[in-house]
PDB file of N, CA and C in Angstrom:
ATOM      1  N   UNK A   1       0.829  -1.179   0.000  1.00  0.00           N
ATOM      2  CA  UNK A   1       0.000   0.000   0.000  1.00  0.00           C
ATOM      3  C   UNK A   1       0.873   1.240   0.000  1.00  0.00           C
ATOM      4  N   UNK A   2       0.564   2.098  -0.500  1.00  0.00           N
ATOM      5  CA  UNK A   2       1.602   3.111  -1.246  1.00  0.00           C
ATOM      6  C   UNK A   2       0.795   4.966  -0.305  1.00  0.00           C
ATOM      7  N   UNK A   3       1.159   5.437   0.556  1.00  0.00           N
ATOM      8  CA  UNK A   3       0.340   6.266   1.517  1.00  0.00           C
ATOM      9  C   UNK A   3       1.449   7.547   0.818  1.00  0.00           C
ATOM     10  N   UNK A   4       0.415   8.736   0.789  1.00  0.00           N
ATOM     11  CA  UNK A   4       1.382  10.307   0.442  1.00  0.00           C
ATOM     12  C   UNK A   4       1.187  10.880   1.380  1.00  0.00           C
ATOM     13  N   UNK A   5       2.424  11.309   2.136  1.00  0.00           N
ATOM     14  CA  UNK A   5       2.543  12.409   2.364  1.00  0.00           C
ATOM     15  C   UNK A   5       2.728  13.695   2.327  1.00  0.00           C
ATOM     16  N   UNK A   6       2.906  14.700   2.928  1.00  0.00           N
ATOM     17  CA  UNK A   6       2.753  15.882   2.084  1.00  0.00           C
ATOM     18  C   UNK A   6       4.102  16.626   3.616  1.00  0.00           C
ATOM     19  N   UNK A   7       5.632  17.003   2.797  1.00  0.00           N
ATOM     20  CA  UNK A   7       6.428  17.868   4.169  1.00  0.00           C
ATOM     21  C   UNK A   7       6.635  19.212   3.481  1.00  0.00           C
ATOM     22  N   UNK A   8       7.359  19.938   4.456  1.00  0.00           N
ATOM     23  CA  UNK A   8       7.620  21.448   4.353  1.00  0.00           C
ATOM     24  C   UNK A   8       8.795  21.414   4.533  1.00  0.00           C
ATOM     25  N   UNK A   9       9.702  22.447   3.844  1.00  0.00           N
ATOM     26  CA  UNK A   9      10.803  22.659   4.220  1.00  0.00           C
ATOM     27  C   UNK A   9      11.150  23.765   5.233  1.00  0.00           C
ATOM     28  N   UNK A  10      11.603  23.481   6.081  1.00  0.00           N
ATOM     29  CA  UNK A  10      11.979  23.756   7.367  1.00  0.00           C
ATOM     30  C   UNK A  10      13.715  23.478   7.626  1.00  0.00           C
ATOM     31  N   UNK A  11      14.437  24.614   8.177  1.00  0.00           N
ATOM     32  CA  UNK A  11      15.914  23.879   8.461  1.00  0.00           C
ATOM     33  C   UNK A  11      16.116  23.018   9.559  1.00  0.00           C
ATOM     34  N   UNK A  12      15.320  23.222  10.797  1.00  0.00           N
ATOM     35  CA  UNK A  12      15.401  22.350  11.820  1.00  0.00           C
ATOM     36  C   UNK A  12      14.827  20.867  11.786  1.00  0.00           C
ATOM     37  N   UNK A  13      13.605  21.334  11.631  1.00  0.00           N
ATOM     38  CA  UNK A  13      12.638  20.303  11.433  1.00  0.00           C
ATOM     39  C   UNK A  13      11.608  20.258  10.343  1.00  0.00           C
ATOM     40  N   UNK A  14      11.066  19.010   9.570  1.00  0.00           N
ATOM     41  CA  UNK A  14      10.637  19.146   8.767  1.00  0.00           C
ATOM     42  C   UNK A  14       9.052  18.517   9.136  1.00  0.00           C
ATOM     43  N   UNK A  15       7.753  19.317   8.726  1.00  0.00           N
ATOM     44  CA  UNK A  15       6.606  18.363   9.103  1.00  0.00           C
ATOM     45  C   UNK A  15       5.847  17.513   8.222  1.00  0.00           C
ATOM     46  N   UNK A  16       5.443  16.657   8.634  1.00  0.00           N
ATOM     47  CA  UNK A  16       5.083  15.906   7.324  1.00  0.00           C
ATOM     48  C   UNK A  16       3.595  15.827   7.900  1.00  0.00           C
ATOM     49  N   UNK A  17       2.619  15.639   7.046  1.00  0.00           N
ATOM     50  CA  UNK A  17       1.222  15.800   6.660  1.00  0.00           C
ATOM     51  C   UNK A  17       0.792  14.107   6.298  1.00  0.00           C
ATOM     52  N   UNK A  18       0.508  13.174   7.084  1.00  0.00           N
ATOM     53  CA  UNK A  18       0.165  12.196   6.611  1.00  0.00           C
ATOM     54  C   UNK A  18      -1.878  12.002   6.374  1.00  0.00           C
ATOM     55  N   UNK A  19      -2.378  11.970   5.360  1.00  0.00           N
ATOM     56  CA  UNK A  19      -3.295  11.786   5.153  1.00  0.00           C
ATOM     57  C   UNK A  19      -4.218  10.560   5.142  1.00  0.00           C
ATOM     58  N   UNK A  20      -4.625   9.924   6.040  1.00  0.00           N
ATOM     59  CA  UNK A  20      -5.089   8.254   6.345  1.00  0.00           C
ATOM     60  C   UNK A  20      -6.742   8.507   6.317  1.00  0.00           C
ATOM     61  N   UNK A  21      -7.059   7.797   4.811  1.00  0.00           N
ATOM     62  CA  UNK A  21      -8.848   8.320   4.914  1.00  0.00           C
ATOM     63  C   UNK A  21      -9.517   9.563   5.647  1.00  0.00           C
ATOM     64  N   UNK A  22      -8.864  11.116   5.207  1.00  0.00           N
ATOM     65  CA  UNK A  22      -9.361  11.919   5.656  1.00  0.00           C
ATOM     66  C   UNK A  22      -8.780  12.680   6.951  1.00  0.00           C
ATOM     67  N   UNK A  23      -7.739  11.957   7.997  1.00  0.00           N
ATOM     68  CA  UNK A  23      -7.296  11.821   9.190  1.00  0.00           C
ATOM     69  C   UNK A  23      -6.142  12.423   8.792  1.00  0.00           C
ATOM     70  N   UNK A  24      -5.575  13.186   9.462  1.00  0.00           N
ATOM     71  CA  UNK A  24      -4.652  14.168   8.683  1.00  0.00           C
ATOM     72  C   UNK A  24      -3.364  14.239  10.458  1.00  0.00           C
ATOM     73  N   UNK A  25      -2.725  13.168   9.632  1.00  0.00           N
ATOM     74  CA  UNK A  25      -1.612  13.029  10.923  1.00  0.00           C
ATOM     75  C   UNK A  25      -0.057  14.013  10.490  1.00  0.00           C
ATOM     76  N   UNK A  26       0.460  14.929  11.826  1.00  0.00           N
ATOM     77  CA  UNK A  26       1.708  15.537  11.517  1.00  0.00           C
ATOM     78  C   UNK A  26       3.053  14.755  11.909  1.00  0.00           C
ATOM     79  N   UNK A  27       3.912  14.784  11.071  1.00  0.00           N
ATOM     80  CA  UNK A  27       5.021  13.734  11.738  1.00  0.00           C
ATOM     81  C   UNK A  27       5.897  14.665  11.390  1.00  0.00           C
ATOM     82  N   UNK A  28       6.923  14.897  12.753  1.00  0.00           N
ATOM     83  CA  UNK A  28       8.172  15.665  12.604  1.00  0.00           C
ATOM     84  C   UNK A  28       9.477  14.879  11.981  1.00  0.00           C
ATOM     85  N   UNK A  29      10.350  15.281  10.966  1.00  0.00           N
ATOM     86  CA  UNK A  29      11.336  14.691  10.438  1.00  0.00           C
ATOM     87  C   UNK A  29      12.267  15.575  11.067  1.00  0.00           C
ATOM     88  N   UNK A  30      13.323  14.842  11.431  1.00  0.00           N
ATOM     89  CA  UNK A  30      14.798  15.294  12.458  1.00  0.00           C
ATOM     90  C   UNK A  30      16.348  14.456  11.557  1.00  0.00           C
ATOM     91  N   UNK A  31      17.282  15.893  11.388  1.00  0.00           N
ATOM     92  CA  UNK A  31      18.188  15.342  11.131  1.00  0.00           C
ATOM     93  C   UNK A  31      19.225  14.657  12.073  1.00  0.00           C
ATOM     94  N   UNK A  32      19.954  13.659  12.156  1.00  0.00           N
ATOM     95  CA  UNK A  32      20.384  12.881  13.084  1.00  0.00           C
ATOM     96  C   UNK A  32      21.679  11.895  12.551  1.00  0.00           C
ATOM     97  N   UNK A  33      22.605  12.663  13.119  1.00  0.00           N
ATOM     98  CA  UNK A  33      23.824  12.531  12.385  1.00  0.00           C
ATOM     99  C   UNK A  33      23.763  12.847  10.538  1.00  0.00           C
ATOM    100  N   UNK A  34      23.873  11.930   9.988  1.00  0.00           N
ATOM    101  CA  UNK A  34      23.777  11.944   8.669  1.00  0.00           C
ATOM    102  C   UNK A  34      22.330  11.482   7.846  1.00  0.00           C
ATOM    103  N   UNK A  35      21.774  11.773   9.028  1.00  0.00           N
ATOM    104  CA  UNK A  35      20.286  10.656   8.114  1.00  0.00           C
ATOM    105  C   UNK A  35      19.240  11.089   8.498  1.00  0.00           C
ATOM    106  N   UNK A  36      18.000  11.369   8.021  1.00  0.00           N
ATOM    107  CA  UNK A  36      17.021  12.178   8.455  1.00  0.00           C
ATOM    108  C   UNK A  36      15.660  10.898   9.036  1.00  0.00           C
ATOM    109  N   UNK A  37      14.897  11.165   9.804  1.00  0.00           N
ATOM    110  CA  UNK A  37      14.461  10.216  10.976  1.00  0.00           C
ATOM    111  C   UNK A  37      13.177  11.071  11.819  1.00  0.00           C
ATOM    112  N   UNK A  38      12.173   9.968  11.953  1.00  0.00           N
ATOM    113  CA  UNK A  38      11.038  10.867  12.394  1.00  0.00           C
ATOM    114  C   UNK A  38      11.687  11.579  13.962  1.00  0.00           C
ATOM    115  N   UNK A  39      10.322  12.075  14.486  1.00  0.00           N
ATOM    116  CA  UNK A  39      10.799  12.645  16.180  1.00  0.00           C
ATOM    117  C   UNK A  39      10.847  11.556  16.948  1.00  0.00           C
ATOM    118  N   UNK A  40       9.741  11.122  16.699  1.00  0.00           N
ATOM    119  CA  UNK A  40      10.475   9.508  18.175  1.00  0.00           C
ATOM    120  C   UNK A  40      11.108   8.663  17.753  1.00  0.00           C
ATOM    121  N   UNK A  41      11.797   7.992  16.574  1.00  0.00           N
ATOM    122  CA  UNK A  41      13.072   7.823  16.388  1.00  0.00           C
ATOM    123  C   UNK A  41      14.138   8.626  17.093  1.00  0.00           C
ATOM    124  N   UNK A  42      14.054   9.957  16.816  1.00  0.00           N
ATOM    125  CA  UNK A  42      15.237  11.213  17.290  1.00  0.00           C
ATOM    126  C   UNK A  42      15.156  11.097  18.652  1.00  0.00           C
ATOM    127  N   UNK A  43      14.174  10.950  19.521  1.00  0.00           N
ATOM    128  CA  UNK A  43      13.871  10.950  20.558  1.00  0.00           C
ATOM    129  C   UNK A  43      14.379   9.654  21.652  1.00  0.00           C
ATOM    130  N   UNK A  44      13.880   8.625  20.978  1.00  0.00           N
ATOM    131  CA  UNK A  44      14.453   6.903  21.559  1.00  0.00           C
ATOM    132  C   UNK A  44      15.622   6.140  20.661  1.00  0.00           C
ATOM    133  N   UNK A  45      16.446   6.809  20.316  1.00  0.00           N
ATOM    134  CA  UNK A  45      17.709   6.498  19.062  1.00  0.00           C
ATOM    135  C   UNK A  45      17.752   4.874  19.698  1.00  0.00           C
ATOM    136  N   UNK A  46      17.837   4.615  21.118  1.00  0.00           N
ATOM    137  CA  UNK A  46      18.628   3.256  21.117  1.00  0.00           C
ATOM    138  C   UNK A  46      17.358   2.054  20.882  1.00  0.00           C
ATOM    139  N   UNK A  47      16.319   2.602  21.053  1.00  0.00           N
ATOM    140  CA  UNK A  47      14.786   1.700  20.595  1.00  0.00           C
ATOM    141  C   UNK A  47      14.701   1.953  19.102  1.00  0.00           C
ATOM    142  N   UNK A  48      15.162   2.801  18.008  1.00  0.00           N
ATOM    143  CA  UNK A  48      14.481   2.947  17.005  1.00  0.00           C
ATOM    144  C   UNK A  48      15.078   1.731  16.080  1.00  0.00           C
ATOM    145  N   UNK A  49      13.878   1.162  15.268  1.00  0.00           N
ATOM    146  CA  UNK A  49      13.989   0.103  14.273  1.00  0.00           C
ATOM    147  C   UNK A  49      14.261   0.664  13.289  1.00  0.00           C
ATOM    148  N   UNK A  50      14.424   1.693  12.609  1.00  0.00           N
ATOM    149  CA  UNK A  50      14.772   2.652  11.488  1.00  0.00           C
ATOM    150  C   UNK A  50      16.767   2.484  11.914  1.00  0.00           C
ATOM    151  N   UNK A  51      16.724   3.103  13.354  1.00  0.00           N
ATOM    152  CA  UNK A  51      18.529   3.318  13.360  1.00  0.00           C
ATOM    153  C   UNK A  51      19.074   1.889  13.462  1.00  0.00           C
ATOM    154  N   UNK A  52      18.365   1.172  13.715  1.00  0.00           N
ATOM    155  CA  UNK A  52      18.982  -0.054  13.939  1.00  0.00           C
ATOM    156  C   UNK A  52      19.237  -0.613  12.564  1.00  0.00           C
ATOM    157  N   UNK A  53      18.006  -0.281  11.344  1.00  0.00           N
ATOM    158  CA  UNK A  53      18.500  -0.965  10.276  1.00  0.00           C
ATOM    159  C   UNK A  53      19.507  -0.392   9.606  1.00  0.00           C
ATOM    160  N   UNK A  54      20.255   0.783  10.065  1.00  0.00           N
ATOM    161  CA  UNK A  54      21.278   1.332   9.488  1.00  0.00           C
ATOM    162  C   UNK A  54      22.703   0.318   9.419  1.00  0.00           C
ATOM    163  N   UNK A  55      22.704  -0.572  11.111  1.00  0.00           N
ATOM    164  CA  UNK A  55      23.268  -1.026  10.829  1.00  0.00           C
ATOM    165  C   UNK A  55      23.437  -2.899  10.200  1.00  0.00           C
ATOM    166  N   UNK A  56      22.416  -3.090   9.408  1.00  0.00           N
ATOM    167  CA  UNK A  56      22.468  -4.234   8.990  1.00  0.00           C
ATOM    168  C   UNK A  56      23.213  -4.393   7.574  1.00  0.00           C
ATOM    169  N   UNK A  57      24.051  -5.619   7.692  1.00  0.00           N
ATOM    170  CA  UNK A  57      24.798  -4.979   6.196  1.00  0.00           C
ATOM    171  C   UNK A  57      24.671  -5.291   5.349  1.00  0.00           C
ATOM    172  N   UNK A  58      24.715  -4.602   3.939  1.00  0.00           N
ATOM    173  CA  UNK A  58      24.277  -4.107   2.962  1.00  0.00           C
ATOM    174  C   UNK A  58      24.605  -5.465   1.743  1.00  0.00           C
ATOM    175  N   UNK A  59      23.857  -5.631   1.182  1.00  0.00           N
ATOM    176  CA  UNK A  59      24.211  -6.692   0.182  1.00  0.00           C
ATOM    177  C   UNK A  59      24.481  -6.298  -1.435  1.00  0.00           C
ATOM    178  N   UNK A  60      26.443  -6.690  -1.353  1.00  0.00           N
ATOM    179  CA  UNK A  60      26.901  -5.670  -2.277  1.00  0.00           C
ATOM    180  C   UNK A  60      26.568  -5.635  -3.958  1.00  0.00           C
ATOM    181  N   UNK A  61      25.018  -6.937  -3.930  1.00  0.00           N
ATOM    182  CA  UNK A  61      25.044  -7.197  -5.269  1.00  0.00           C
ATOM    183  C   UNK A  61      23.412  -6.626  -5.141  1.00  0.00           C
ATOM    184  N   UNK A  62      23.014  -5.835  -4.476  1.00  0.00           N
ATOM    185  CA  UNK A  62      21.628  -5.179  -4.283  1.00  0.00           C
ATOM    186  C   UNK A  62      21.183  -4.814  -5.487  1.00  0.00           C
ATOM    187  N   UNK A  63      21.548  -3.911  -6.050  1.00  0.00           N
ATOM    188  CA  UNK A  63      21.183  -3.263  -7.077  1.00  0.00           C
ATOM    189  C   UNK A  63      21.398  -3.781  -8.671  1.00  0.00           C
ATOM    190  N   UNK A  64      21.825  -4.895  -9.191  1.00  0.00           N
ATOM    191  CA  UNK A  64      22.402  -5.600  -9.756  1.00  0.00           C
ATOM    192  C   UNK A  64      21.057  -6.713  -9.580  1.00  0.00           C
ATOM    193  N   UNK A  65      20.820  -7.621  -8.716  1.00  0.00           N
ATOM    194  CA  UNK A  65      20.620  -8.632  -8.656  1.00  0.00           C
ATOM    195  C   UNK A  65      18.954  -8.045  -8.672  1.00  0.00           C
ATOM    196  N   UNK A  66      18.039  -6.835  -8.104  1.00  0.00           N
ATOM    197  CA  UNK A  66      17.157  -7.014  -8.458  1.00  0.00           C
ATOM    198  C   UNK A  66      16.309  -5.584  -9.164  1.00  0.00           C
ATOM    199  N   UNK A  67      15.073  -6.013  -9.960  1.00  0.00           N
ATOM    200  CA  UNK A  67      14.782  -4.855 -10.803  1.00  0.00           C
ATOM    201  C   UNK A  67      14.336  -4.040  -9.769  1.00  0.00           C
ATOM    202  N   UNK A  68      14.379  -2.530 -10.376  1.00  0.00           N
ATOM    203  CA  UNK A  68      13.198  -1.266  -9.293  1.00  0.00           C
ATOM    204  C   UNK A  68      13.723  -0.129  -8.657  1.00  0.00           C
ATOM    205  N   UNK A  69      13.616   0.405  -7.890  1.00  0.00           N
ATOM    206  CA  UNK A  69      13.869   1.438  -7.068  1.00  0.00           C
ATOM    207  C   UNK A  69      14.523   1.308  -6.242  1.00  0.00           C
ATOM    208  N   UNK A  70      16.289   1.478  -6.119  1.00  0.00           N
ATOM    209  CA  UNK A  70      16.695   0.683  -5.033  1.00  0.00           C
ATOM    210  C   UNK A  70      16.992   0.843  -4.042  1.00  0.00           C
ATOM    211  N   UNK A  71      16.384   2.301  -3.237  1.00  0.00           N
ATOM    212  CA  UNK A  71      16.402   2.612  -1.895  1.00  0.00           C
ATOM    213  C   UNK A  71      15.012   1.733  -1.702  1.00  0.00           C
ATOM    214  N   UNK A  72      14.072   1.608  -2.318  1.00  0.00           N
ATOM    215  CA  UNK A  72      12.693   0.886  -1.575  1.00  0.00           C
ATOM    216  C   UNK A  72      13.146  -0.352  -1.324  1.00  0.00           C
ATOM    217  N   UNK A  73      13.694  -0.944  -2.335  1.00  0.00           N
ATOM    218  CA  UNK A  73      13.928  -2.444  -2.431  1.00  0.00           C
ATOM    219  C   UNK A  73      15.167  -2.553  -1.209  1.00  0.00           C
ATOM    220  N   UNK A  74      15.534  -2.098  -0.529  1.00  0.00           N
ATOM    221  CA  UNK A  74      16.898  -2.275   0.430  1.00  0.00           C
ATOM    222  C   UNK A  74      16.017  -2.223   1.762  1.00  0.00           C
ATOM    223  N   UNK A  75      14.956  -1.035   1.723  1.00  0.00           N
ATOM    224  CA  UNK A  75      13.564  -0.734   2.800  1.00  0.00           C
ATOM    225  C   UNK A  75      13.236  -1.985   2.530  1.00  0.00           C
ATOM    226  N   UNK A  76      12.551  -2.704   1.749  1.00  0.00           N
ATOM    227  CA  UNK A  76      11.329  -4.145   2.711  1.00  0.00           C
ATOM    228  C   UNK A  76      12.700  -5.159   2.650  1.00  0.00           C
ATOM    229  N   UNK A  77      14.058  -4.945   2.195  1.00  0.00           N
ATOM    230  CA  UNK A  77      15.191  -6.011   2.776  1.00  0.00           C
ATOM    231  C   UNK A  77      15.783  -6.201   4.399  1.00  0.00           C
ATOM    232  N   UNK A  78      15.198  -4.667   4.905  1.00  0.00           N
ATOM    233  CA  UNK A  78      15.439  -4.602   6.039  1.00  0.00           C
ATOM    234  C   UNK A  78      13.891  -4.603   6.848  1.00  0.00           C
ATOM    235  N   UNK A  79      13.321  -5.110   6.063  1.00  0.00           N
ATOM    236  CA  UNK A  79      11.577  -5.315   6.845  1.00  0.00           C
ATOM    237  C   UNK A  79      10.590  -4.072   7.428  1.00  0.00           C
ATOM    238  N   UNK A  80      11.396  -2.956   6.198  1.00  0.00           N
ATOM    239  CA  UNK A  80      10.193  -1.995   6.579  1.00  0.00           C
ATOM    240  C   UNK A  80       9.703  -1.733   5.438  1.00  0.00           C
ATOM    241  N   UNK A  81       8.470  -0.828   5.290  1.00  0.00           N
ATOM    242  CA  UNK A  81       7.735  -0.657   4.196  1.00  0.00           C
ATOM    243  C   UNK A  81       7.958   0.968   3.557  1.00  0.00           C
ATOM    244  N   UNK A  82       8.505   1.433   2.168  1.00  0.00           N
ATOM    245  CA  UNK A  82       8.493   2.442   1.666  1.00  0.00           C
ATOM    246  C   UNK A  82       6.850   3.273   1.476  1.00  0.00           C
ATOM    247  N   UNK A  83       7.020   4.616   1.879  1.00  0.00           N
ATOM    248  CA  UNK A  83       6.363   5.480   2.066  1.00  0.00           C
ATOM    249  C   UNK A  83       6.750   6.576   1.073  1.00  0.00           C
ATOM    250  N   UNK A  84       6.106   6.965   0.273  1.00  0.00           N
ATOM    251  CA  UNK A  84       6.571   8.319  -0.403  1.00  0.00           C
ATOM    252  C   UNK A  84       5.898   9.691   0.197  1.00  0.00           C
ATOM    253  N   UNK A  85       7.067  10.666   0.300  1.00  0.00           N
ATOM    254  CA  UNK A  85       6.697  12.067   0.645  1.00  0.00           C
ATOM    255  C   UNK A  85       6.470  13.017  -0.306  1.00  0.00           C
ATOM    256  N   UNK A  86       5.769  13.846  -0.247  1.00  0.00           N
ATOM    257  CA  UNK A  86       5.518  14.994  -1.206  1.00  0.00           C
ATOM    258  C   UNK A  86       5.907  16.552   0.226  1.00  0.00           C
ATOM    259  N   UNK A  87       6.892  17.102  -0.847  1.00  0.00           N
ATOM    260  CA  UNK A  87       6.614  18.778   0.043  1.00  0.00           C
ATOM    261  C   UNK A  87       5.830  19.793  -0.828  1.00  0.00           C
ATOM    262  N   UNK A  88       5.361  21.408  -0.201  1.00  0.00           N
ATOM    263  CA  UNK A  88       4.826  22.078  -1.190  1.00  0.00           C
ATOM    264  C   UNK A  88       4.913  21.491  -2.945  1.00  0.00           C
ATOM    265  N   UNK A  89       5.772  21.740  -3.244  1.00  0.00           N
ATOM    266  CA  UNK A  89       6.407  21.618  -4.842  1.00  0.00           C
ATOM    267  C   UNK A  89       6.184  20.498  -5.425  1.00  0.00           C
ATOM    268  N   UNK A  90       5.656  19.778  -4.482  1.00  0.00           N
ATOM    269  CA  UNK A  90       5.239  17.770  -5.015  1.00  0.00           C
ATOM    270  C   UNK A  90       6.266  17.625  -5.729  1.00  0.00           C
ATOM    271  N   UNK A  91       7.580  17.926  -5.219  1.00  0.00           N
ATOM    272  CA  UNK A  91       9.079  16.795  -5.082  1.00  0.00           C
ATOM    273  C   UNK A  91       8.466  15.710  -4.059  1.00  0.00           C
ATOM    274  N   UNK A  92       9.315  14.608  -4.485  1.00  0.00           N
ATOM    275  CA  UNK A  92       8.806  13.475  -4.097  1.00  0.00           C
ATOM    276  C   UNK A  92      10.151  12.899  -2.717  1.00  0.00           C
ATOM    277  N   UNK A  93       9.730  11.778  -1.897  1.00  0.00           N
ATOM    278  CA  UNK A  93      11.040  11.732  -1.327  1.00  0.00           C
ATOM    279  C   UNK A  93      10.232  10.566  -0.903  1.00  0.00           C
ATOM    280  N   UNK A  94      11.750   9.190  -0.728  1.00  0.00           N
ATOM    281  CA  UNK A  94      10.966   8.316  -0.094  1.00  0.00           C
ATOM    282  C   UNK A  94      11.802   7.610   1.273  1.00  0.00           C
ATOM    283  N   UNK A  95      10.294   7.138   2.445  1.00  0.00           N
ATOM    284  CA  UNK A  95      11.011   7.172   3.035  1.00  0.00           C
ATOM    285  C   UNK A  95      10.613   5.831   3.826  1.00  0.00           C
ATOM    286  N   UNK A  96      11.197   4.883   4.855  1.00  0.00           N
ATOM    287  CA  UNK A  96      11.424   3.994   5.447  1.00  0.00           C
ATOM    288  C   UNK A  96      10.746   3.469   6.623  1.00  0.00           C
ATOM    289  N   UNK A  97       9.100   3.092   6.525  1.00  0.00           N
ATOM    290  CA  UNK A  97       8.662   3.286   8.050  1.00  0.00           C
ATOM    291  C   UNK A  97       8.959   1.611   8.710  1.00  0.00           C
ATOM    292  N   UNK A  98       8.946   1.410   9.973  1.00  0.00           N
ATOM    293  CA  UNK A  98       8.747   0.279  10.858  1.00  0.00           C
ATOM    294  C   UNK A  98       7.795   0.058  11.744  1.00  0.00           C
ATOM    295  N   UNK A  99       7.611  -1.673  11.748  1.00  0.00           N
ATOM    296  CA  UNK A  99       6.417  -1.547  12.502  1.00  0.00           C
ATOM    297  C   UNK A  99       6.514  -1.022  13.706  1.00  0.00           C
ATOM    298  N   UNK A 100       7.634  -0.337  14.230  1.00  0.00           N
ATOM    299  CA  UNK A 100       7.673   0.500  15.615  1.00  0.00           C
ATOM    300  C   UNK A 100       7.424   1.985  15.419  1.00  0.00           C
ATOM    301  N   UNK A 101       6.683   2.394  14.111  1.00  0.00           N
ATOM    302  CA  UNK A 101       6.123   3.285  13.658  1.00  0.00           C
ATOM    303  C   UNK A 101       7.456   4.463  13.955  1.00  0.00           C
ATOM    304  N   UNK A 102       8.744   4.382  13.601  1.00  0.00           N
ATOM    305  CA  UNK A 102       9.817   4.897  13.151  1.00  0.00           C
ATOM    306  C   UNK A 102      10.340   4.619  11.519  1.00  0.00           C
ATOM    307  N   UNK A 103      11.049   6.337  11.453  1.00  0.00           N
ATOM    308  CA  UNK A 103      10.575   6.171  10.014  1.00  0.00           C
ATOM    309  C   UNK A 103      12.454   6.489   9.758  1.00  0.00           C
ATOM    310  N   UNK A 104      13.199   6.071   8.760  1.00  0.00           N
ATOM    311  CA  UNK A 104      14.031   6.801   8.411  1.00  0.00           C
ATOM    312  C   UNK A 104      14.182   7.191   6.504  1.00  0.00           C
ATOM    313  N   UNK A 105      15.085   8.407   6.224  1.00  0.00           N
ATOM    314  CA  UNK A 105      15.081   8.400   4.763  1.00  0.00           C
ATOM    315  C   UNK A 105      15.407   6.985   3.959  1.00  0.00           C
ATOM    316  N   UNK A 106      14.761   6.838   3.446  1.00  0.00           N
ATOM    317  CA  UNK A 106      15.246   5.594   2.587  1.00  0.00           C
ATOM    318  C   UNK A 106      16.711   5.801   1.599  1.00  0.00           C
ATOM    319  N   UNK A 107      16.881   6.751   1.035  1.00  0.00           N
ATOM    320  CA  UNK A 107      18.083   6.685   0.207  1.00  0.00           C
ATOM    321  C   UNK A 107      19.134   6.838   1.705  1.00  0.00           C
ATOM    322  N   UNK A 108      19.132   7.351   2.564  1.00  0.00           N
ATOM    323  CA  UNK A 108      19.819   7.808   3.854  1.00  0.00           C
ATOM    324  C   UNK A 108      20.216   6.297   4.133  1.00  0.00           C
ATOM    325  N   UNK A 109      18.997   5.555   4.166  1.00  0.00           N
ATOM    326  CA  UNK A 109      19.509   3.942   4.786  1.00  0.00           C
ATOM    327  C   UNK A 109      19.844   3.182   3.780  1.00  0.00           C
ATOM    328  N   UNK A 110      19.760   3.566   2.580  1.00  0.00           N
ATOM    329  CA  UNK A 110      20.886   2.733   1.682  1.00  0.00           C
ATOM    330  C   UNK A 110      22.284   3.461   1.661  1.00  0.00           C
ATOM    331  N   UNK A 111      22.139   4.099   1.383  1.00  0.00           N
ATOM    332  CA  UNK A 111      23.758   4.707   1.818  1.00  0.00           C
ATOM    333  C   UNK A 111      24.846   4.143   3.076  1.00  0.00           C
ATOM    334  N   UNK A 112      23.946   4.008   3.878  1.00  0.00           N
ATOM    335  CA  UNK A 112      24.373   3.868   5.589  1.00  0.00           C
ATOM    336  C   UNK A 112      24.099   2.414   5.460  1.00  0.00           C
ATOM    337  N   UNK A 113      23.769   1.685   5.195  1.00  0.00           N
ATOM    338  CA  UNK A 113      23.113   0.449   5.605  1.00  0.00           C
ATOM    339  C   UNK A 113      25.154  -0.610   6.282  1.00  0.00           C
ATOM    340  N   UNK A 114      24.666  -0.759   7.297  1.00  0.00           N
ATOM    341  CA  UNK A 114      26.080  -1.578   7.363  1.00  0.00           C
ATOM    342  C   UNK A 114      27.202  -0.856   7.405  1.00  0.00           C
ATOM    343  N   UNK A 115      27.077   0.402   7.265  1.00  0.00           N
ATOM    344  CA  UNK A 115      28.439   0.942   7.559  1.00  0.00           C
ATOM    345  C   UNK A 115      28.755   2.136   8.649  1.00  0.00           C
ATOM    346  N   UNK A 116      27.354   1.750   9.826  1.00  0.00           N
ATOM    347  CA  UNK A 116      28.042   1.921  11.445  1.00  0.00           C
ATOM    348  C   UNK A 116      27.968   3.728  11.188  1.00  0.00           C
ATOM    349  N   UNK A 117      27.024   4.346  10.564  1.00  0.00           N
ATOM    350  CA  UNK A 117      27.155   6.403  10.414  1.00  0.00           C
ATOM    351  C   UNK A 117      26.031   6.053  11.098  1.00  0.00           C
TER     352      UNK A 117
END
């Protein structure tokens, strides 16, 4: 299931607008070290399932071995589900939620995946 959000650009913090049948939820995005991450992620770093999949490591034939998008496809390798964001400008951004309802950037956790940032 494929859910839009809608963020703002903000330098501190960014809010995101999640829309669930009408229900219009705000989620704060926090930068955190090198990787951007909801507020209670930012908040419980050593509980979050987002920072934790940063460090699972990365499988160096990822992108190669399967078709698609390959920050999403690295997201359900680490057992969370891709979310796409929209800000004003409907630029798109996608991002990484868990079922501990922590979210991190998805290209952020392919980058990082396994290599301990």
């Amino acid at each position: 299931m494929l859910t839009l959000l809608t963020i703002s650009n903000q330098s501190i913090a960014e809010d995101l607008f999640l829309n669930m049948t009408g229900k219009v939820i705000t989620i704060k995005i926090r930068q955190l070290k090198k990787v951007k991450v909801n507020q209670s992620c930012y908040e419980s770093k050593d509980n979050c399932m987002a920072l934790k999949a940063l460090n699972i490591p990365k499988k160096k034939s990822i992108a190669r071995k399967l078709a698609g998008h390959p920050a999403s496809l690295n997201c359900q390798r680490v057992q969370g589900n891709s979310i796409i964001l929209q800000d004003k400008m409907k630029n798109e951004f996608d991002y990484c939620a868990f079922s501990d309802k922590s979210m991190v950037n998805s290209w952020d956790l392919l980058n990082s995946s396994g290599s301990n940032k």
